[in-house]
PDB file of N, CA and C in Angstrom:
ATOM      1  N   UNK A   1       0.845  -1.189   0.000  1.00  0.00           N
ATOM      2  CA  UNK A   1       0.000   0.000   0.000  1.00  0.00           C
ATOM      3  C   UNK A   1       0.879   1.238   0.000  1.00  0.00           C
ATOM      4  N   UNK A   2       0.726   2.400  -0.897  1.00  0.00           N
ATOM      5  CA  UNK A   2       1.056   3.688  -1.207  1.00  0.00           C
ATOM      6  C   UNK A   2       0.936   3.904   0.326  1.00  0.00           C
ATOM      7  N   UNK A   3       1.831   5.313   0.714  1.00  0.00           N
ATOM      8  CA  UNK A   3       1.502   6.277   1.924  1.00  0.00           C
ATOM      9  C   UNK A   3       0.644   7.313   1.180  1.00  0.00           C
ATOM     10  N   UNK A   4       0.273   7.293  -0.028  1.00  0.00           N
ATOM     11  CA  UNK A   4      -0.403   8.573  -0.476  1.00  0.00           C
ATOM     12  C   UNK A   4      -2.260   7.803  -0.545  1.00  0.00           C
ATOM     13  N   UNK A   5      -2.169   6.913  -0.182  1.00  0.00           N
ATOM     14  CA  UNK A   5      -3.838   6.165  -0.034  1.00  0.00           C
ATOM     15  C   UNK A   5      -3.950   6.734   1.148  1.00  0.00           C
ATOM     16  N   UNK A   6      -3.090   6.886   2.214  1.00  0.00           N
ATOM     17  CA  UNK A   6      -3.265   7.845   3.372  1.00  0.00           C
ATOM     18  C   UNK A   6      -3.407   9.521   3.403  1.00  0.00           C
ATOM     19  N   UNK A   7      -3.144   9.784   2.413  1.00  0.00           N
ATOM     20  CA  UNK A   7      -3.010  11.339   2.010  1.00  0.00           C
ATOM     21  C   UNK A   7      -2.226  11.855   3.030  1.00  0.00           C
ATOM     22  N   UNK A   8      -0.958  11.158   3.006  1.00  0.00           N
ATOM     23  CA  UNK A   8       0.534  12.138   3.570  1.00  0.00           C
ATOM     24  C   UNK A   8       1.198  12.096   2.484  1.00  0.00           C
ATOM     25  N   UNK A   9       1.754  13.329   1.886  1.00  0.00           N
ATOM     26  CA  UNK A   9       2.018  14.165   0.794  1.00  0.00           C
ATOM     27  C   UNK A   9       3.354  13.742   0.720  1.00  0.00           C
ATOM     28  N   UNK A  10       3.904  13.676  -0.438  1.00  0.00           N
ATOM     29  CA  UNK A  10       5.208  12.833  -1.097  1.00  0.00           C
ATOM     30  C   UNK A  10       6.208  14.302  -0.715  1.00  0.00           C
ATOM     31  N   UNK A  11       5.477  15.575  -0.319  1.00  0.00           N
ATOM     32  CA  UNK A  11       6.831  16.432  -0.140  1.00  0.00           C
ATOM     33  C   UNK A  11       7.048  16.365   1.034  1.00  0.00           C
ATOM     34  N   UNK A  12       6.256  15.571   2.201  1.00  0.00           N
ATOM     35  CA  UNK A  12       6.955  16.002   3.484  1.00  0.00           C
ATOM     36  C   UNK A  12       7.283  14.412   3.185  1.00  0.00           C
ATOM     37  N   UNK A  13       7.048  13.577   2.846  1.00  0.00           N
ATOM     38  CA  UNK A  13       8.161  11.988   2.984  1.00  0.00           C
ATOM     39  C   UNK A  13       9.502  12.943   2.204  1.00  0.00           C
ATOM     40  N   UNK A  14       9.576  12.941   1.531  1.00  0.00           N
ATOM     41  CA  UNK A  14      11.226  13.973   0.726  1.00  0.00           C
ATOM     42  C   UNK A  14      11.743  14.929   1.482  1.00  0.00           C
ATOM     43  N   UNK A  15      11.209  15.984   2.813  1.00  0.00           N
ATOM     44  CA  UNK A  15      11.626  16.818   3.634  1.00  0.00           C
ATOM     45  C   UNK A  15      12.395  15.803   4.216  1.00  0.00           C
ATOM     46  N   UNK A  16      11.602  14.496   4.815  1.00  0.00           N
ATOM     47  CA  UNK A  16      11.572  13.786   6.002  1.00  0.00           C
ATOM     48  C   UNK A  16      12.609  12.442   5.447  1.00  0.00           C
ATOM     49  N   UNK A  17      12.889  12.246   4.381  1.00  0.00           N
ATOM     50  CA  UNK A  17      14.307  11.786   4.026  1.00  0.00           C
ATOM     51  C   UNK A  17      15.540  12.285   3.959  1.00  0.00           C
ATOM     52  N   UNK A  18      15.613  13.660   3.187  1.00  0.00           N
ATOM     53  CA  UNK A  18      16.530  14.251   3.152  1.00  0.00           C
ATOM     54  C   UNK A  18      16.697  14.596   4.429  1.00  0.00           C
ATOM     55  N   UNK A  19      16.413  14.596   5.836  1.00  0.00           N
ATOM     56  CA  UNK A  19      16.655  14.893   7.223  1.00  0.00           C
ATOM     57  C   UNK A  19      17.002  13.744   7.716  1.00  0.00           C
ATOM     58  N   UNK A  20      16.512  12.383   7.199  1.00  0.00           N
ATOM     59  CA  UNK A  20      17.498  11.519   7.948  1.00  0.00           C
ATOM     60  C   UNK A  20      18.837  11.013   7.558  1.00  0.00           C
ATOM     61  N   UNK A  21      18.986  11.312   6.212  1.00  0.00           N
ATOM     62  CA  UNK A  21      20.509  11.646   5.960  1.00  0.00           C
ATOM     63  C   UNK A  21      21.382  12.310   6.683  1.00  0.00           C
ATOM     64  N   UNK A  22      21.397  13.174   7.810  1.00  0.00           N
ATOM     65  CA  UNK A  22      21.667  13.579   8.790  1.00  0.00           C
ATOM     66  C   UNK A  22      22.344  12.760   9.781  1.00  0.00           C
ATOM     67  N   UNK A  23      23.460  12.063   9.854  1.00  0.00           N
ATOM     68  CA  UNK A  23      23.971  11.042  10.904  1.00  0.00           C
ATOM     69  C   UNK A  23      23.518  11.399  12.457  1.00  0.00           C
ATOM     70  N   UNK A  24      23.423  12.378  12.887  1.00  0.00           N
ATOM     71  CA  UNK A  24      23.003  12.584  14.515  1.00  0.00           C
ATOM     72  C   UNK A  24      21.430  12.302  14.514  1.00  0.00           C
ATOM     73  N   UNK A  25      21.114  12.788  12.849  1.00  0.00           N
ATOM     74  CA  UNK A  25      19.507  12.881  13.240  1.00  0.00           C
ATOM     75  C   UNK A  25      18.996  11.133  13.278  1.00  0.00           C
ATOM     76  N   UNK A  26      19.668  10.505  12.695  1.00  0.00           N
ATOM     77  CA  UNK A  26      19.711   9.084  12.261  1.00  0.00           C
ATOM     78  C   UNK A  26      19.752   8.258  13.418  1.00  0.00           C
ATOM     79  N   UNK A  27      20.972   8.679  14.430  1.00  0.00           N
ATOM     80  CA  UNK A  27      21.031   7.948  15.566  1.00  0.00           C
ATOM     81  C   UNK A  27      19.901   8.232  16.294  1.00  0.00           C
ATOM     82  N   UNK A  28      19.806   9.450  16.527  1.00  0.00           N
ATOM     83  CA  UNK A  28      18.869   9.916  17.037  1.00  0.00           C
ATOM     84  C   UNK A  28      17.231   8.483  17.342  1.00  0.00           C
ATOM     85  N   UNK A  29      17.255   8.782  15.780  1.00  0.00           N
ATOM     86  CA  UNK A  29      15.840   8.218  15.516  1.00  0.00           C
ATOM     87  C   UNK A  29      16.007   6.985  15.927  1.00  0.00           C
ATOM     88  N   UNK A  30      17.115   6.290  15.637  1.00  0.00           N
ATOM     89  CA  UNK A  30      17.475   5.003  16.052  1.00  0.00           C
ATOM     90  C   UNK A  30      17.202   4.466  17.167  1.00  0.00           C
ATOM     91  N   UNK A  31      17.284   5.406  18.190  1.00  0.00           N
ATOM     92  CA  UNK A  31      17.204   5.560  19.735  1.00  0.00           C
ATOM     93  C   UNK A  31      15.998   5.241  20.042  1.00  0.00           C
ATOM     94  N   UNK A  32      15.002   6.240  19.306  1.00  0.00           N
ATOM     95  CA  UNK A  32      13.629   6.151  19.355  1.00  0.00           C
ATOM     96  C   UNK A  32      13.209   4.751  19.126  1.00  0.00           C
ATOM     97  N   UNK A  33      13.068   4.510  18.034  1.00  0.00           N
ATOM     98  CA  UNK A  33      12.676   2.602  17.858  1.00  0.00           C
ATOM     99  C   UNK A  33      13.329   1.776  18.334  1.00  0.00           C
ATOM    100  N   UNK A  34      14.316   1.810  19.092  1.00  0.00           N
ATOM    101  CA  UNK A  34      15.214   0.705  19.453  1.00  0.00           C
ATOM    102  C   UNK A  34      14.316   0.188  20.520  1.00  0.00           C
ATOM    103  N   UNK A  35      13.768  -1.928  20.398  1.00  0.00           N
ATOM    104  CA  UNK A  35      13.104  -2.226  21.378  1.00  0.00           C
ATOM    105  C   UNK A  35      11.610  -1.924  20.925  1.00  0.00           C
ATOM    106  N   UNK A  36      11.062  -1.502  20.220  1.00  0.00           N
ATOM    107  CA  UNK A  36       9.835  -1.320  18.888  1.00  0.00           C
ATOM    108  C   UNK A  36       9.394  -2.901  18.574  1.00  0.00           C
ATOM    109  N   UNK A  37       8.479  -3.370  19.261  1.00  0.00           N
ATOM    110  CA  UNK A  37       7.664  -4.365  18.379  1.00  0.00           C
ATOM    111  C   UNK A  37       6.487  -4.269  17.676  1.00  0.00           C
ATOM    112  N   UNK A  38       6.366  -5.061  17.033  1.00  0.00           N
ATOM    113  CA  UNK A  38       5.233  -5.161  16.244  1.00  0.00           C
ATOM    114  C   UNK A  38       3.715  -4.715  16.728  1.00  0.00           C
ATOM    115  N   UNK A  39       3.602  -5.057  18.440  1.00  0.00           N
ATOM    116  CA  UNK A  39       2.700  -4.970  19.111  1.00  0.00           C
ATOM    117  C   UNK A  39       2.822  -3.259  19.693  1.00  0.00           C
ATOM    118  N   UNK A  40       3.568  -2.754  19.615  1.00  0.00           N
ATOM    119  CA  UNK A  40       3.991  -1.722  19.871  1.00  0.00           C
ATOM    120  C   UNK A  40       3.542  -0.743  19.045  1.00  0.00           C
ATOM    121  N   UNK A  41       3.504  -1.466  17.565  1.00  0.00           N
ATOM    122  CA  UNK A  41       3.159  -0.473  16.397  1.00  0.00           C
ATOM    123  C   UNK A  41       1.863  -0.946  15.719  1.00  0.00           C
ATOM    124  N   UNK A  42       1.217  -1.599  16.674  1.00  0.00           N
ATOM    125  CA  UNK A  42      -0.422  -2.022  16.762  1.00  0.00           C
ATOM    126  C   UNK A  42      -1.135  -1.336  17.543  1.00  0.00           C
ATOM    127  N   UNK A  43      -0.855  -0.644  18.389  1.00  0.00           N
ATOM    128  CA  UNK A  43      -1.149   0.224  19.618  1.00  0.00           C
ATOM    129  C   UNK A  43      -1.475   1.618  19.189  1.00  0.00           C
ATOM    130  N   UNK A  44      -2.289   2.219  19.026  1.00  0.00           N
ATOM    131  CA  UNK A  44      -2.265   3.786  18.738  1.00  0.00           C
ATOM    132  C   UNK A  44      -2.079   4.572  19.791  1.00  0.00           C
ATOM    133  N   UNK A  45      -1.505   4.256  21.418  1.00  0.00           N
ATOM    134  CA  UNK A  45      -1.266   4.989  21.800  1.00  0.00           C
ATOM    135  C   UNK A  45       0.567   5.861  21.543  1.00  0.00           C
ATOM    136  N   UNK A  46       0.847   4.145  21.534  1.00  0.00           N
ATOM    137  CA  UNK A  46       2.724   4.111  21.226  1.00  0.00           C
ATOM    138  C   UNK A  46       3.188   4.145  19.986  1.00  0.00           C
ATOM    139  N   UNK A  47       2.024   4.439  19.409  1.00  0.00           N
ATOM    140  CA  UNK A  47       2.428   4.962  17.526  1.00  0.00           C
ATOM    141  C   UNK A  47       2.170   6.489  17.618  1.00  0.00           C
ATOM    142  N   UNK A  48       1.159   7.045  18.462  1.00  0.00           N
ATOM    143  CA  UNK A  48       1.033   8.397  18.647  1.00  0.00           C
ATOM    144  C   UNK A  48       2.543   8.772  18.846  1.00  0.00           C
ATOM    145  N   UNK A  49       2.705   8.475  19.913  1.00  0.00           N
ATOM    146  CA  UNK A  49       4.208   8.690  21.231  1.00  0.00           C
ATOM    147  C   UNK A  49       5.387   8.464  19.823  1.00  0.00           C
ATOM    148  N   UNK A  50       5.397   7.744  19.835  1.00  0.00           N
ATOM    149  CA  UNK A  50       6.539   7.641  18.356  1.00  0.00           C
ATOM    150  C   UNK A  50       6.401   8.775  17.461  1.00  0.00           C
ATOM    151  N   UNK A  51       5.280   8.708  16.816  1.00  0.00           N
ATOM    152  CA  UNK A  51       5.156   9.777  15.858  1.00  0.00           C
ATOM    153  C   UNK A  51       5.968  11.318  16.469  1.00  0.00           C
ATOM    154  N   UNK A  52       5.234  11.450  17.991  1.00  0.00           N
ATOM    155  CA  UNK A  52       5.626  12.664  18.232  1.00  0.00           C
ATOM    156  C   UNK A  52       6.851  12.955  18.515  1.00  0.00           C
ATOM    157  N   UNK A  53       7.150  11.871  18.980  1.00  0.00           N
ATOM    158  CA  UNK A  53       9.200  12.281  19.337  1.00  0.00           C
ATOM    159  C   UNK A  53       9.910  12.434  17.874  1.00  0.00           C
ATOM    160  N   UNK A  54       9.141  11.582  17.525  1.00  0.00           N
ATOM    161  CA  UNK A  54       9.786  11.624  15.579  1.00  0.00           C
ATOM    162  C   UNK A  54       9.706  12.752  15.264  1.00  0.00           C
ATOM    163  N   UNK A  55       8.320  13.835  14.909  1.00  0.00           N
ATOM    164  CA  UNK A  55       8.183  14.780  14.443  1.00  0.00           C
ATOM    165  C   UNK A  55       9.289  15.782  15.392  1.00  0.00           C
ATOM    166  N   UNK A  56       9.230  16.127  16.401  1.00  0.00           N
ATOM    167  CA  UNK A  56      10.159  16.553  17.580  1.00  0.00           C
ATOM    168  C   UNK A  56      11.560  16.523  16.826  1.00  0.00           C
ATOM    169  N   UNK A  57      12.039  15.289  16.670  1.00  0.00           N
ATOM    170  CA  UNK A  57      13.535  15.435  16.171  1.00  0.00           C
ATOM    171  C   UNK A  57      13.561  15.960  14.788  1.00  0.00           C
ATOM    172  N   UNK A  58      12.421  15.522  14.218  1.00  0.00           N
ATOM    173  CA  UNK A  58      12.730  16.196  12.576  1.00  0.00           C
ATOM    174  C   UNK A  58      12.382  17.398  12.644  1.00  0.00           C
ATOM    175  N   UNK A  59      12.123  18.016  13.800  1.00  0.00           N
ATOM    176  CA  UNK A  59      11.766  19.661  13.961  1.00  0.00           C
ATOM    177  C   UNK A  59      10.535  19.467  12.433  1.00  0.00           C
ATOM    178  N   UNK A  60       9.903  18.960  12.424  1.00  0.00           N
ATOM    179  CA  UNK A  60       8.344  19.187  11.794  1.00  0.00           C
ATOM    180  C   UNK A  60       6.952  19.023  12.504  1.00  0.00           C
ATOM    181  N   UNK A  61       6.357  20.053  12.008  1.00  0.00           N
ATOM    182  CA  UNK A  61       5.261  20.261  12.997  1.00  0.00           C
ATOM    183  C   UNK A  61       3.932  19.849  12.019  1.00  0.00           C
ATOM    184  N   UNK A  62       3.322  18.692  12.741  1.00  0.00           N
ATOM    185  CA  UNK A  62       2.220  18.094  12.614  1.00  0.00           C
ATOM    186  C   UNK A  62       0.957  18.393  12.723  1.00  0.00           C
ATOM    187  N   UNK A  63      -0.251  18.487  12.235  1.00  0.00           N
ATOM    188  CA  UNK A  63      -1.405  18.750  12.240  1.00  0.00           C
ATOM    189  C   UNK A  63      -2.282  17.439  12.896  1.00  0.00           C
ATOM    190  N   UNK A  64      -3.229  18.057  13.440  1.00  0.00           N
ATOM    191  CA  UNK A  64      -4.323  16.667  14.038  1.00  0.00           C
ATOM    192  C   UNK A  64      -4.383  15.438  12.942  1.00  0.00           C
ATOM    193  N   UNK A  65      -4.904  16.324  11.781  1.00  0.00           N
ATOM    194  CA  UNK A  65      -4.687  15.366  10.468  1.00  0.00           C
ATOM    195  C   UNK A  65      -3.779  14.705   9.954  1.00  0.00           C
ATOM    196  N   UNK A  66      -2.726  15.051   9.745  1.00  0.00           N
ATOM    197  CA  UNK A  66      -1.305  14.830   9.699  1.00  0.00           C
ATOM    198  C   UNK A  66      -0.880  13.495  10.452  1.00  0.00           C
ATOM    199  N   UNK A  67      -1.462  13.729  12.008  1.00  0.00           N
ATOM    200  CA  UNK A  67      -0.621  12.701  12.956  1.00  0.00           C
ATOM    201  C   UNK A  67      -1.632  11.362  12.482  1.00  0.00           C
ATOM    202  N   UNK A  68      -2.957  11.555  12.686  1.00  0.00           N
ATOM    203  CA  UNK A  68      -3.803  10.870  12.591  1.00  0.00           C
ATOM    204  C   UNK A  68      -3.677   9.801  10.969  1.00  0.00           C
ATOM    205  N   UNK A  69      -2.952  10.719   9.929  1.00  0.00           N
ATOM    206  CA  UNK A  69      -3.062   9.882   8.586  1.00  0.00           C
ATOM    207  C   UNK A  69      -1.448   8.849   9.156  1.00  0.00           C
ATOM    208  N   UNK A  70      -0.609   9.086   9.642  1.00  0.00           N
ATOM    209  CA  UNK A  70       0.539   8.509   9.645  1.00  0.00           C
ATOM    210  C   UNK A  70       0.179   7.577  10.808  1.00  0.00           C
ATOM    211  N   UNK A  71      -0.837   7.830  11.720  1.00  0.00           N
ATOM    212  CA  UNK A  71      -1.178   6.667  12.968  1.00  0.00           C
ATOM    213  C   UNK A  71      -1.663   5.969  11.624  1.00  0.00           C
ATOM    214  N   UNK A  72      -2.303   5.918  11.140  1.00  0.00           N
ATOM    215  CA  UNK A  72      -3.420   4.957  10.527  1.00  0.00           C
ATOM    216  C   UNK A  72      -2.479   4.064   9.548  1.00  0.00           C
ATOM    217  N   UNK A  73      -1.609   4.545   9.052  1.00  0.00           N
ATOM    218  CA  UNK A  73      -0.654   4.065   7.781  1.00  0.00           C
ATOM    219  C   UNK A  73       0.277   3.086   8.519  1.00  0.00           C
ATOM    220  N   UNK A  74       0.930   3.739   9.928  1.00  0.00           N
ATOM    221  CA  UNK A  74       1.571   2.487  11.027  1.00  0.00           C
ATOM    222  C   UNK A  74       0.562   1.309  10.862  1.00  0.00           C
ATOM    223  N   UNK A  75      -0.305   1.280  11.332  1.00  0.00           N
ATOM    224  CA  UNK A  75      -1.024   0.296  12.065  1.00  0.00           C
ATOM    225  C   UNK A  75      -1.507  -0.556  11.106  1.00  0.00           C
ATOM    226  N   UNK A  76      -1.679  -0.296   9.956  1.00  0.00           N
ATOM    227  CA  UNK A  76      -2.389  -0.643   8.669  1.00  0.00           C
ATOM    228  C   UNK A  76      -1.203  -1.634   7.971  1.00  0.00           C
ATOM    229  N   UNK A  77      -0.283  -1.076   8.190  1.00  0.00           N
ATOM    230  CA  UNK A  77       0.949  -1.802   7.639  1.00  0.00           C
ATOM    231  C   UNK A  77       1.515  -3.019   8.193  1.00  0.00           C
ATOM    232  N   UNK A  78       0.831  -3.280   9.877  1.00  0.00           N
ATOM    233  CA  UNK A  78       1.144  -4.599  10.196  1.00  0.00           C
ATOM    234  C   UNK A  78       2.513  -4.990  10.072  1.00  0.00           C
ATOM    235  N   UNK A  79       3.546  -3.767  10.683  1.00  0.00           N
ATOM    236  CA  UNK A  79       4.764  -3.911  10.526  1.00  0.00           C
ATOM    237  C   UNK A  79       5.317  -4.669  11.646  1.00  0.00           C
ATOM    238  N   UNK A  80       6.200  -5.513  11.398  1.00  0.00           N
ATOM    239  CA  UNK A  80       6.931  -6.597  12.609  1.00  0.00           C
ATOM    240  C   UNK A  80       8.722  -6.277  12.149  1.00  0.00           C
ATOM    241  N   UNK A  81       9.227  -5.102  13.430  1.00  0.00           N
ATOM    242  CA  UNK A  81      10.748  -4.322  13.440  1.00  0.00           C
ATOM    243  C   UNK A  81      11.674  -5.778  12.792  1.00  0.00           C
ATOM    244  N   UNK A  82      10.931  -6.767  13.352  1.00  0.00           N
ATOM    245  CA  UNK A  82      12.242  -8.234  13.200  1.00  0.00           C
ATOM    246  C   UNK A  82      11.616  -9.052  12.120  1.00  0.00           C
ATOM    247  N   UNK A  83      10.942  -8.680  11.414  1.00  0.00           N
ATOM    248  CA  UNK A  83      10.478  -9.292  10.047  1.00  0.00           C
ATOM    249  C   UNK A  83      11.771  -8.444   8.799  1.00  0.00           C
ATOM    250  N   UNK A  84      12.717  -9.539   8.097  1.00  0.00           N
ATOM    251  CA  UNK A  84      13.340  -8.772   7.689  1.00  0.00           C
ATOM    252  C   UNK A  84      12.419  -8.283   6.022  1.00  0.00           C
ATOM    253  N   UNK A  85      11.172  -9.280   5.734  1.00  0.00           N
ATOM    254  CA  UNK A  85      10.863  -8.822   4.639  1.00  0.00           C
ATOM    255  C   UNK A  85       9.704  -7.757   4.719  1.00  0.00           C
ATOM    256  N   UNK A  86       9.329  -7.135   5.686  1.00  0.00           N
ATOM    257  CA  UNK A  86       8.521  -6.349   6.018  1.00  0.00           C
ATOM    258  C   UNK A  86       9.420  -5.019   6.207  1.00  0.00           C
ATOM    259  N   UNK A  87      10.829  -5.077   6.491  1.00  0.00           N
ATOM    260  CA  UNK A  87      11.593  -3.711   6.171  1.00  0.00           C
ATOM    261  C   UNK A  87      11.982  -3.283   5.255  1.00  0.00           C
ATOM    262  N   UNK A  88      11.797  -4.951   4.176  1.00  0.00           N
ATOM    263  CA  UNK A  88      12.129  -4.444   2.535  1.00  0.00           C
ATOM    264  C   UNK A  88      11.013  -4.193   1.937  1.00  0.00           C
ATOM    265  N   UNK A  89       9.598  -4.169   2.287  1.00  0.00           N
ATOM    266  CA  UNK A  89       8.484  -3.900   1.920  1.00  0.00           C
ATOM    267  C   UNK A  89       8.752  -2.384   2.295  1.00  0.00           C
ATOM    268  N   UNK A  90       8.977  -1.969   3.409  1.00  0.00           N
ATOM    269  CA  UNK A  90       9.100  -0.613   3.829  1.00  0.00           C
ATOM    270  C   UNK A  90       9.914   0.211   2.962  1.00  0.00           C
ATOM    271  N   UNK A  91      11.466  -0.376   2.904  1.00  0.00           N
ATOM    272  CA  UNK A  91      12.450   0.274   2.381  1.00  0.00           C
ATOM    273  C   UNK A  91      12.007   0.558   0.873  1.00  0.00           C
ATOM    274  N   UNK A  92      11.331  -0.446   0.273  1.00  0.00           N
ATOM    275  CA  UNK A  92      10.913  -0.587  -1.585  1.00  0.00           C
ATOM    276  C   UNK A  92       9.960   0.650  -1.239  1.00  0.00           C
ATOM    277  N   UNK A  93       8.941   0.997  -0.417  1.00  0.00           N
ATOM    278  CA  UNK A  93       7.739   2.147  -0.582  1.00  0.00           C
ATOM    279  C   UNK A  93       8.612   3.685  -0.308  1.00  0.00           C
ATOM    280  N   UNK A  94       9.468   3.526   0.078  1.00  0.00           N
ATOM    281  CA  UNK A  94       9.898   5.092   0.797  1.00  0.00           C
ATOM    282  C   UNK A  94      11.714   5.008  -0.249  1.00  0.00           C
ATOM    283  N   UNK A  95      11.742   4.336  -1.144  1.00  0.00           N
ATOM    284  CA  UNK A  95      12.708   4.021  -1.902  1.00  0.00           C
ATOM    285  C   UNK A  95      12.867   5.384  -2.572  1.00  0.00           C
TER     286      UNK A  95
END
């Protein structure tokens, strides 16, 4: 599934790449998911909480709508951190 069936806009995924090219910002984020399960990113409270430390480090500021289309796109995606073909599903969409 597209992130744009969610209507989050292909220019803030391209803000929000070109910022993790950023090695501090990278670790950074790293920090954040480290210890991230699957059940973790089934949860809309701890996908909220993620989102927001995320947006926080990428210094981008989120709208109700905004947070709410990227909760829905987590959870929808049925992502498992230790599934290695579910990070190449990830990595192929944000490629």
């Amino acid at each position: 599934m597209s992130y744009t069936k969610y209507g989050i806009r292909p220019e803030f995924i391209e803000r929000v790449k070109v910022k993790m090219k950023n090695p501090v910002t990278k670790d950074r984020m790293k920090k954040v998911v480290e210890g991230v399960t699957k059940y973790d990113l089934q949860d809309r409270t701890k996908v909220r909480r993620l989102i927001r430390i995320s947006a926080g480090i990428l210094q981008e500021n989120l709208t109700e709508t905004q947070e709410e289309q990227l909760i829905a796109f987590v959870i929808n995606q049925k992502i498992d951190p230790n599934n290695t073909l579910h990070l190449l599903k990830l990595w192929a969409m944000f490629r």
